[in-house]
PDB file of N, CA and C in Angstrom:
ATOM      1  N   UNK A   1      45.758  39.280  49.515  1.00  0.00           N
ATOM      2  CA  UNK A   1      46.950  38.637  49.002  1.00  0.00           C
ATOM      3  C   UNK A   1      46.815  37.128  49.155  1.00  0.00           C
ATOM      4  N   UNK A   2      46.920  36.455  48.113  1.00  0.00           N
ATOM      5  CA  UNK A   2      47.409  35.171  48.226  1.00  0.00           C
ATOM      6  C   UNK A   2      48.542  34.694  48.959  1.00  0.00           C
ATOM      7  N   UNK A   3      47.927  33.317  49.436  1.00  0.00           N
ATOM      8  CA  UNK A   3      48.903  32.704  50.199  1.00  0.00           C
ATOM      9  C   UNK A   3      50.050  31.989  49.300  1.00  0.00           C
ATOM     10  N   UNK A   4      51.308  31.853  49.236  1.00  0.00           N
ATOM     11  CA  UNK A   4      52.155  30.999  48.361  1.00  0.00           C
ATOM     12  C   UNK A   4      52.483  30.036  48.910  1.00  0.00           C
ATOM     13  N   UNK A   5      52.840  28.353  48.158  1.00  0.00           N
ATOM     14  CA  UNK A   5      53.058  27.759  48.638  1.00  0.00           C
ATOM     15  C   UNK A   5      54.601  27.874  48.885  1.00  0.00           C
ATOM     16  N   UNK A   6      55.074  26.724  50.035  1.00  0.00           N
ATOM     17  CA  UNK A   6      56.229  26.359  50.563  1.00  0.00           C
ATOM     18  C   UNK A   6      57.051  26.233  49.449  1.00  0.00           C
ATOM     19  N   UNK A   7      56.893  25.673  48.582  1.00  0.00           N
ATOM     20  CA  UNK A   7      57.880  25.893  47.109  1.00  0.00           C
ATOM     21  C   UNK A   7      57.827  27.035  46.434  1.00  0.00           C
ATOM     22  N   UNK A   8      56.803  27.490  46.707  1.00  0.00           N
ATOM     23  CA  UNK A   8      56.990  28.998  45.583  1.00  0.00           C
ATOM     24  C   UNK A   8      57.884  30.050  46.432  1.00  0.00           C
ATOM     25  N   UNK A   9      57.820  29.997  47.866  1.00  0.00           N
ATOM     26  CA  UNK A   9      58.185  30.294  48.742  1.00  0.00           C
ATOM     27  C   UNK A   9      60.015  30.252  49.182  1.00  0.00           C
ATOM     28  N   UNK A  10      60.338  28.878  48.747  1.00  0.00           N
ATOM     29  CA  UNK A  10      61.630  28.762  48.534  1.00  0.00           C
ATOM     30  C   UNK A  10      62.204  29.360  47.572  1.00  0.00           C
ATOM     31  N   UNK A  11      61.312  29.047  46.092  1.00  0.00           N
ATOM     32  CA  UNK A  11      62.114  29.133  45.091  1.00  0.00           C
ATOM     33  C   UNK A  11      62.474  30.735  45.098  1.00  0.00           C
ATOM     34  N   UNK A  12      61.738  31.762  45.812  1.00  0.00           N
ATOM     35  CA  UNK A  12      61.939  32.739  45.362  1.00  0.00           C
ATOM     36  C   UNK A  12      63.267  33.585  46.331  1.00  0.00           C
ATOM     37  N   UNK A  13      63.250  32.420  47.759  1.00  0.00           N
ATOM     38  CA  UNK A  13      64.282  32.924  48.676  1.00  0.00           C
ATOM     39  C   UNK A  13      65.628  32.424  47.636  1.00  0.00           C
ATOM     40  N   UNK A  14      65.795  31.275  47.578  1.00  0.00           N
ATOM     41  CA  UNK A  14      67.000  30.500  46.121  1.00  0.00           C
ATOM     42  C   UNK A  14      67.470  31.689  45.174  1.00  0.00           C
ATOM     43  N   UNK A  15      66.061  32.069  44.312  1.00  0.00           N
ATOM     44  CA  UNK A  15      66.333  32.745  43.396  1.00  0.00           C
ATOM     45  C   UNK A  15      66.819  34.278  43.731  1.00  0.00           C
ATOM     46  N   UNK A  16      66.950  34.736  44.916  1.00  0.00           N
ATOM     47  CA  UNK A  16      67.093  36.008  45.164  1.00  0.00           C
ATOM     48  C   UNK A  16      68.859  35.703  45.719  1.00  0.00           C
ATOM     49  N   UNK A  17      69.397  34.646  45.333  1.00  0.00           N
ATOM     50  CA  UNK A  17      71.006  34.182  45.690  1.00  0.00           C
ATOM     51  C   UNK A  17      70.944  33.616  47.297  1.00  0.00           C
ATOM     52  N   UNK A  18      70.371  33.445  47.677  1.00  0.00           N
ATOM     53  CA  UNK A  18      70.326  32.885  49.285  1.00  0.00           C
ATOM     54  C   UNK A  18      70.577  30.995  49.022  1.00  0.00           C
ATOM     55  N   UNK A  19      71.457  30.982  50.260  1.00  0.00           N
ATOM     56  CA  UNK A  19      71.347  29.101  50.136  1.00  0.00           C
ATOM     57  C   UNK A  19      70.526  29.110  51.436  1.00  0.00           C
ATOM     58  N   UNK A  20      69.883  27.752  51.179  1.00  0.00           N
ATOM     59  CA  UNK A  20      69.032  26.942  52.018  1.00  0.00           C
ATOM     60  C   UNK A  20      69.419  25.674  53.349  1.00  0.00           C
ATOM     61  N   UNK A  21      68.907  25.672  54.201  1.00  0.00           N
ATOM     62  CA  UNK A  21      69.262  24.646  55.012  1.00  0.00           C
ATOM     63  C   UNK A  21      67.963  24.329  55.460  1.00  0.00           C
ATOM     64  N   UNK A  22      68.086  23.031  55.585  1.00  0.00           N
ATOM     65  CA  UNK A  22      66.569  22.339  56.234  1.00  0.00           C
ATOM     66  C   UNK A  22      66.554  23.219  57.990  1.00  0.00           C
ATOM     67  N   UNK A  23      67.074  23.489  58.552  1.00  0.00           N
ATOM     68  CA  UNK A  23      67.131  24.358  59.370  1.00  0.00           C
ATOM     69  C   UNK A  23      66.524  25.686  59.246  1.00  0.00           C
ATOM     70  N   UNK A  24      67.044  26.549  58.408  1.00  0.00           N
ATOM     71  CA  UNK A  24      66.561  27.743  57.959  1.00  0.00           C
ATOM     72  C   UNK A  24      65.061  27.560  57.147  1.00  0.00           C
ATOM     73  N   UNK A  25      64.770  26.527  56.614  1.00  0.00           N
ATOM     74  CA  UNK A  25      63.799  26.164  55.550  1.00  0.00           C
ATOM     75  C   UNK A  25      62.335  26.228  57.108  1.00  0.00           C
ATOM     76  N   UNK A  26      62.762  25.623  58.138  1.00  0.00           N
ATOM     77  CA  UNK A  26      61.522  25.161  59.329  1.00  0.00           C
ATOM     78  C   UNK A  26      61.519  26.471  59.747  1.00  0.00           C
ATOM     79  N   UNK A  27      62.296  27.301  59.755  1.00  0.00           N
ATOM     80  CA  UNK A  27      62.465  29.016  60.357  1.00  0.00           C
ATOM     81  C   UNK A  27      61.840  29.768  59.686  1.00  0.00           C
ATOM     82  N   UNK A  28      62.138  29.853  59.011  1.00  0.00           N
ATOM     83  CA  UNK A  28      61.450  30.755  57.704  1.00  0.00           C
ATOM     84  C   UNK A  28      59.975  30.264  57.190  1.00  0.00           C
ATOM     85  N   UNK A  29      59.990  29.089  56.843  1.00  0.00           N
ATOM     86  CA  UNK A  29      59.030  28.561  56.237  1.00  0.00           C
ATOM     87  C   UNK A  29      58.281  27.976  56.719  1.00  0.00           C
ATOM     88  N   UNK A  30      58.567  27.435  57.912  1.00  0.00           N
ATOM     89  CA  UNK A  30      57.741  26.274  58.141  1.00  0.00           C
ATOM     90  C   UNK A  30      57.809  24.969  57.896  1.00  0.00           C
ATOM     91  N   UNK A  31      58.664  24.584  56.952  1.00  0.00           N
ATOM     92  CA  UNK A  31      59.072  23.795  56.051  1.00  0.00           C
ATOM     93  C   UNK A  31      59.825  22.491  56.804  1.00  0.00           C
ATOM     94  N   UNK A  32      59.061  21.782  57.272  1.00  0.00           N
ATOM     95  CA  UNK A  32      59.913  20.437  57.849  1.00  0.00           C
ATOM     96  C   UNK A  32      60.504  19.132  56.784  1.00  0.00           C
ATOM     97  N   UNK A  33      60.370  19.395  55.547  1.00  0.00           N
ATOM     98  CA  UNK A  33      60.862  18.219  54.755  1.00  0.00           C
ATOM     99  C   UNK A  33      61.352  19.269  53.382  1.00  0.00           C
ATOM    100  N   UNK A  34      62.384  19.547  53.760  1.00  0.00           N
ATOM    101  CA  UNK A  34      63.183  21.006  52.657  1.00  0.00           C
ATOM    102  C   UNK A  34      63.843  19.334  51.114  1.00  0.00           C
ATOM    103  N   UNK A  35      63.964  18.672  52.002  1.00  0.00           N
ATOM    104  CA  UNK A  35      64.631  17.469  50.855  1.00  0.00           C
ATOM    105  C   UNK A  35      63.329  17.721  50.066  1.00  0.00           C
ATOM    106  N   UNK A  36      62.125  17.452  50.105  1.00  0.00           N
ATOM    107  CA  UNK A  36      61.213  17.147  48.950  1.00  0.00           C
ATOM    108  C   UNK A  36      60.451  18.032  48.543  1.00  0.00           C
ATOM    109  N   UNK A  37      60.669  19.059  49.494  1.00  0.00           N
ATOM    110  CA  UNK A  37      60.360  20.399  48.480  1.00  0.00           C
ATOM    111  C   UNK A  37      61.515  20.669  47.234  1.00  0.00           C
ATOM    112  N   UNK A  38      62.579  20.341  47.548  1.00  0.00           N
ATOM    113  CA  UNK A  38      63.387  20.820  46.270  1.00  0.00           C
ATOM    114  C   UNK A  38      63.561  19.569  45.496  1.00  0.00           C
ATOM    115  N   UNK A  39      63.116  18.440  45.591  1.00  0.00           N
ATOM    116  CA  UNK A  39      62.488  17.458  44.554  1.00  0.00           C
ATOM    117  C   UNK A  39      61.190  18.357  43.675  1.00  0.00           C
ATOM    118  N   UNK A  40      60.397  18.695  44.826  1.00  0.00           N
ATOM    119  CA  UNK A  40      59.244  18.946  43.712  1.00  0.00           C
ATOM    120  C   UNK A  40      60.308  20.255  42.592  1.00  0.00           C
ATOM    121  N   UNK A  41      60.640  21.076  43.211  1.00  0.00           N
ATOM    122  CA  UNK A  41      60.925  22.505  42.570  1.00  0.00           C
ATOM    123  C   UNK A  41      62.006  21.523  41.004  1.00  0.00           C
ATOM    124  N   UNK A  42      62.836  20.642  41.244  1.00  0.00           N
ATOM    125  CA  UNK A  42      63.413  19.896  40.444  1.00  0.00           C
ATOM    126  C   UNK A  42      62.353  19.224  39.462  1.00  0.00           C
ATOM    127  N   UNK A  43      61.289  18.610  39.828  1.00  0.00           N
ATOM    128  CA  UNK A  43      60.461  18.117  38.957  1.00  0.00           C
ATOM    129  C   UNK A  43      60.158  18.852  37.903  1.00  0.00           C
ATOM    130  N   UNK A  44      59.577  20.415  38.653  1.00  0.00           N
ATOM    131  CA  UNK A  44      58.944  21.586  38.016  1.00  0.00           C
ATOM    132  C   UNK A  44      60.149  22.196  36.851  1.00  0.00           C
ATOM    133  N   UNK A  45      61.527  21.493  36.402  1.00  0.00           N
ATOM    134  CA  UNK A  45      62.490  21.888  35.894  1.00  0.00           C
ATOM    135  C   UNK A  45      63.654  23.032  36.482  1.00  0.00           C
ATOM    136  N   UNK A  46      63.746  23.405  37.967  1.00  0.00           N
ATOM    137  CA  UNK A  46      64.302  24.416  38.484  1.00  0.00           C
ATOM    138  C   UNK A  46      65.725  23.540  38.491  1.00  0.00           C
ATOM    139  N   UNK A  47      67.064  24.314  38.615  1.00  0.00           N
ATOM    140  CA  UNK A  47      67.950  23.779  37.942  1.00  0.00           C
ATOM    141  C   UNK A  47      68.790  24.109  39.888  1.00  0.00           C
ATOM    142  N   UNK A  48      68.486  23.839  40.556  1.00  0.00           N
ATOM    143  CA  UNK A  48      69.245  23.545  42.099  1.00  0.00           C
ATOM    144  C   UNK A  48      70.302  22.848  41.948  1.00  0.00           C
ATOM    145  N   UNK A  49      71.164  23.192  43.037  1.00  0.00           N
ATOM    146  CA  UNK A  49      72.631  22.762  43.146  1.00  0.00           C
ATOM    147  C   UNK A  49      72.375  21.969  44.667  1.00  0.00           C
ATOM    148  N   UNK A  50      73.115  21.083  44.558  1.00  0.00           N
ATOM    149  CA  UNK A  50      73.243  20.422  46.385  1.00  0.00           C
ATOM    150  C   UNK A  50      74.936  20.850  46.648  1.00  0.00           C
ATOM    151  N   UNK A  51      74.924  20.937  47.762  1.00  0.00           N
ATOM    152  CA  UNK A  51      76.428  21.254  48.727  1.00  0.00           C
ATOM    153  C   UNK A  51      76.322  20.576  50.252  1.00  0.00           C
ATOM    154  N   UNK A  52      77.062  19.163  50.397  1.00  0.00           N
ATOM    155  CA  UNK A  52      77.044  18.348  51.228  1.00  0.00           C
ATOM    156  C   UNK A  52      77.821  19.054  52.268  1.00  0.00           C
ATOM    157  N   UNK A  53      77.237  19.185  53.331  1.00  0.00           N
ATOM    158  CA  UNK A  53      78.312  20.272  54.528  1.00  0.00           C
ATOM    159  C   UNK A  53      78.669  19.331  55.822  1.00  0.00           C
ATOM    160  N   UNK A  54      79.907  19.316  56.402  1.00  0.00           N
ATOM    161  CA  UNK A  54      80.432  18.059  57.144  1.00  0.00           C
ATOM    162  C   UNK A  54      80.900  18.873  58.605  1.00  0.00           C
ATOM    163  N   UNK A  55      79.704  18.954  59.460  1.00  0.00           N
ATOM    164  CA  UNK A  55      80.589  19.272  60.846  1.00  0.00           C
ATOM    165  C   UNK A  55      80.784  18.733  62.112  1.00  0.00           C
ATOM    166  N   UNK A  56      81.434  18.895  62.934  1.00  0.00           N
ATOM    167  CA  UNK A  56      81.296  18.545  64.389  1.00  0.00           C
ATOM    168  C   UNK A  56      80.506  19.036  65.490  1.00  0.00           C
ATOM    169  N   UNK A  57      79.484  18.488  66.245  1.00  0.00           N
ATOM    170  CA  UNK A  57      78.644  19.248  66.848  1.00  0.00           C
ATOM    171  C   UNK A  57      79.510  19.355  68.204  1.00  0.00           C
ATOM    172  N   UNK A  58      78.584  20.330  69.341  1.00  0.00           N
ATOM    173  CA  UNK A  58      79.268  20.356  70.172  1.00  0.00           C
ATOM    174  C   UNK A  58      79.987  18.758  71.396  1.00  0.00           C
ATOM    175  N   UNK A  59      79.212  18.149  71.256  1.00  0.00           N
ATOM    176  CA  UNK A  59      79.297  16.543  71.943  1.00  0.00           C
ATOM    177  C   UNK A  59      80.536  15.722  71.241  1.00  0.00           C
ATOM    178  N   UNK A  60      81.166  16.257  69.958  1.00  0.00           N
ATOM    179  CA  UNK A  60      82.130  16.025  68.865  1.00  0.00           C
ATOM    180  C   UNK A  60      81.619  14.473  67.825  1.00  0.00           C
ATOM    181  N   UNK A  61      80.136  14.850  67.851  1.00  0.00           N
ATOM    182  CA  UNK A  61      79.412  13.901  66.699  1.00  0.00           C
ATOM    183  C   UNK A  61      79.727  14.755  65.513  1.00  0.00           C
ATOM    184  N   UNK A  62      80.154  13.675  64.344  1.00  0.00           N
ATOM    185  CA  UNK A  62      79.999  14.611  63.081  1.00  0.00           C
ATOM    186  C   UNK A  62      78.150  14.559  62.792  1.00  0.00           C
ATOM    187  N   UNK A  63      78.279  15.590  62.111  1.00  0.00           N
ATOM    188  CA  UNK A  63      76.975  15.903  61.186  1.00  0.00           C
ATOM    189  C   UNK A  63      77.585  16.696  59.786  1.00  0.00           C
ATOM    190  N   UNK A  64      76.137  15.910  59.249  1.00  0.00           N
ATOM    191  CA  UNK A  64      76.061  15.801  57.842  1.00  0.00           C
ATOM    192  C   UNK A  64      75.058  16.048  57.159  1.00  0.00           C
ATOM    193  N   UNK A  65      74.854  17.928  56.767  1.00  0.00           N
ATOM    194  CA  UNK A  65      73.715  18.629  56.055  1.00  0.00           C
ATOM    195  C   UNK A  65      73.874  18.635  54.698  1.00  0.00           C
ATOM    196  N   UNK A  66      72.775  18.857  54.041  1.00  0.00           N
ATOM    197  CA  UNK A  66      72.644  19.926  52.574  1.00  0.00           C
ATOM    198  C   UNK A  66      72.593  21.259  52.610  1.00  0.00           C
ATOM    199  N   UNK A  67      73.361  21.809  51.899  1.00  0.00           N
ATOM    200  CA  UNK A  67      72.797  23.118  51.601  1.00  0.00           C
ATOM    201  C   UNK A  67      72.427  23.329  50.041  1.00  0.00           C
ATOM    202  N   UNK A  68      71.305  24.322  49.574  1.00  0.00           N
ATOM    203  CA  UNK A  68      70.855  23.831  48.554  1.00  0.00           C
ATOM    204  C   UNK A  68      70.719  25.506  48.270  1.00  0.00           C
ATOM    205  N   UNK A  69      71.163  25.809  46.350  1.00  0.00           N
ATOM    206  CA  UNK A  69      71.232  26.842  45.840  1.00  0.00           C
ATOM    207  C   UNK A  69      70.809  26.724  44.536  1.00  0.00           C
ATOM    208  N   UNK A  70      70.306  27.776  43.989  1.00  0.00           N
ATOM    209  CA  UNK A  70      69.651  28.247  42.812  1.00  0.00           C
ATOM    210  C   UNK A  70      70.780  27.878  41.897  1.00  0.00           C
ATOM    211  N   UNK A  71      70.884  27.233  40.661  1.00  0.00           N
ATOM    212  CA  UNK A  71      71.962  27.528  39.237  1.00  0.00           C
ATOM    213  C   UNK A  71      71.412  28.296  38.211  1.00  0.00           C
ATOM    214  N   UNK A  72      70.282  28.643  38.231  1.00  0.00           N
ATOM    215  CA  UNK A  72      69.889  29.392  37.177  1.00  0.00           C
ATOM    216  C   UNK A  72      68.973  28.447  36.019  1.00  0.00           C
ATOM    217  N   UNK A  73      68.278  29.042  35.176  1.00  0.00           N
ATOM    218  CA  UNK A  73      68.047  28.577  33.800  1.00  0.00           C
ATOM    219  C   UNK A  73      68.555  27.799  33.515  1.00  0.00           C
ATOM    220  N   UNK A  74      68.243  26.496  32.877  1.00  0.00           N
ATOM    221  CA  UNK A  74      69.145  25.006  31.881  1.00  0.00           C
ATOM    222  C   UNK A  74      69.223  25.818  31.084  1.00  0.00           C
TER     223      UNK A  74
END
């Protein structure tokens, strides 16, 4: 079996309805820079959604993720 890359790899977790977090992306994948993997997958014409997520950690710092989902076909 071939190995797939980190983008082919995403696109197919995306495409199966799953959202993404650069968190989940280093878990799963390996994936320490999930921002420019879904640049490339965008280059390649994949039609991704961003969802800016706003929380409080436990210390009461906000944080401020992406979560990133499949839209389908242009």
């Amino acid at each position: 079996m071939r190995n797939r890359s980190q983008c082919d790899r995403i696109l197919a977790y995306l495409k199966d309805g799953k959202r993404i977090t650069a968190e989940v992306s280093y878990h799963l994948f390996g994936c320490m820079r999930l921002a420019a993997r879904i640049a490339d997958l965008k280059k390649r014409g994949y039609n991704i959604g961003t969802t800016m997520r706003y929380e409080i950690d436990e210390d009461g710092n906000p944080v401020r993720y992406a979560v990133y989902y499949y839209e389908g076909d242009k």
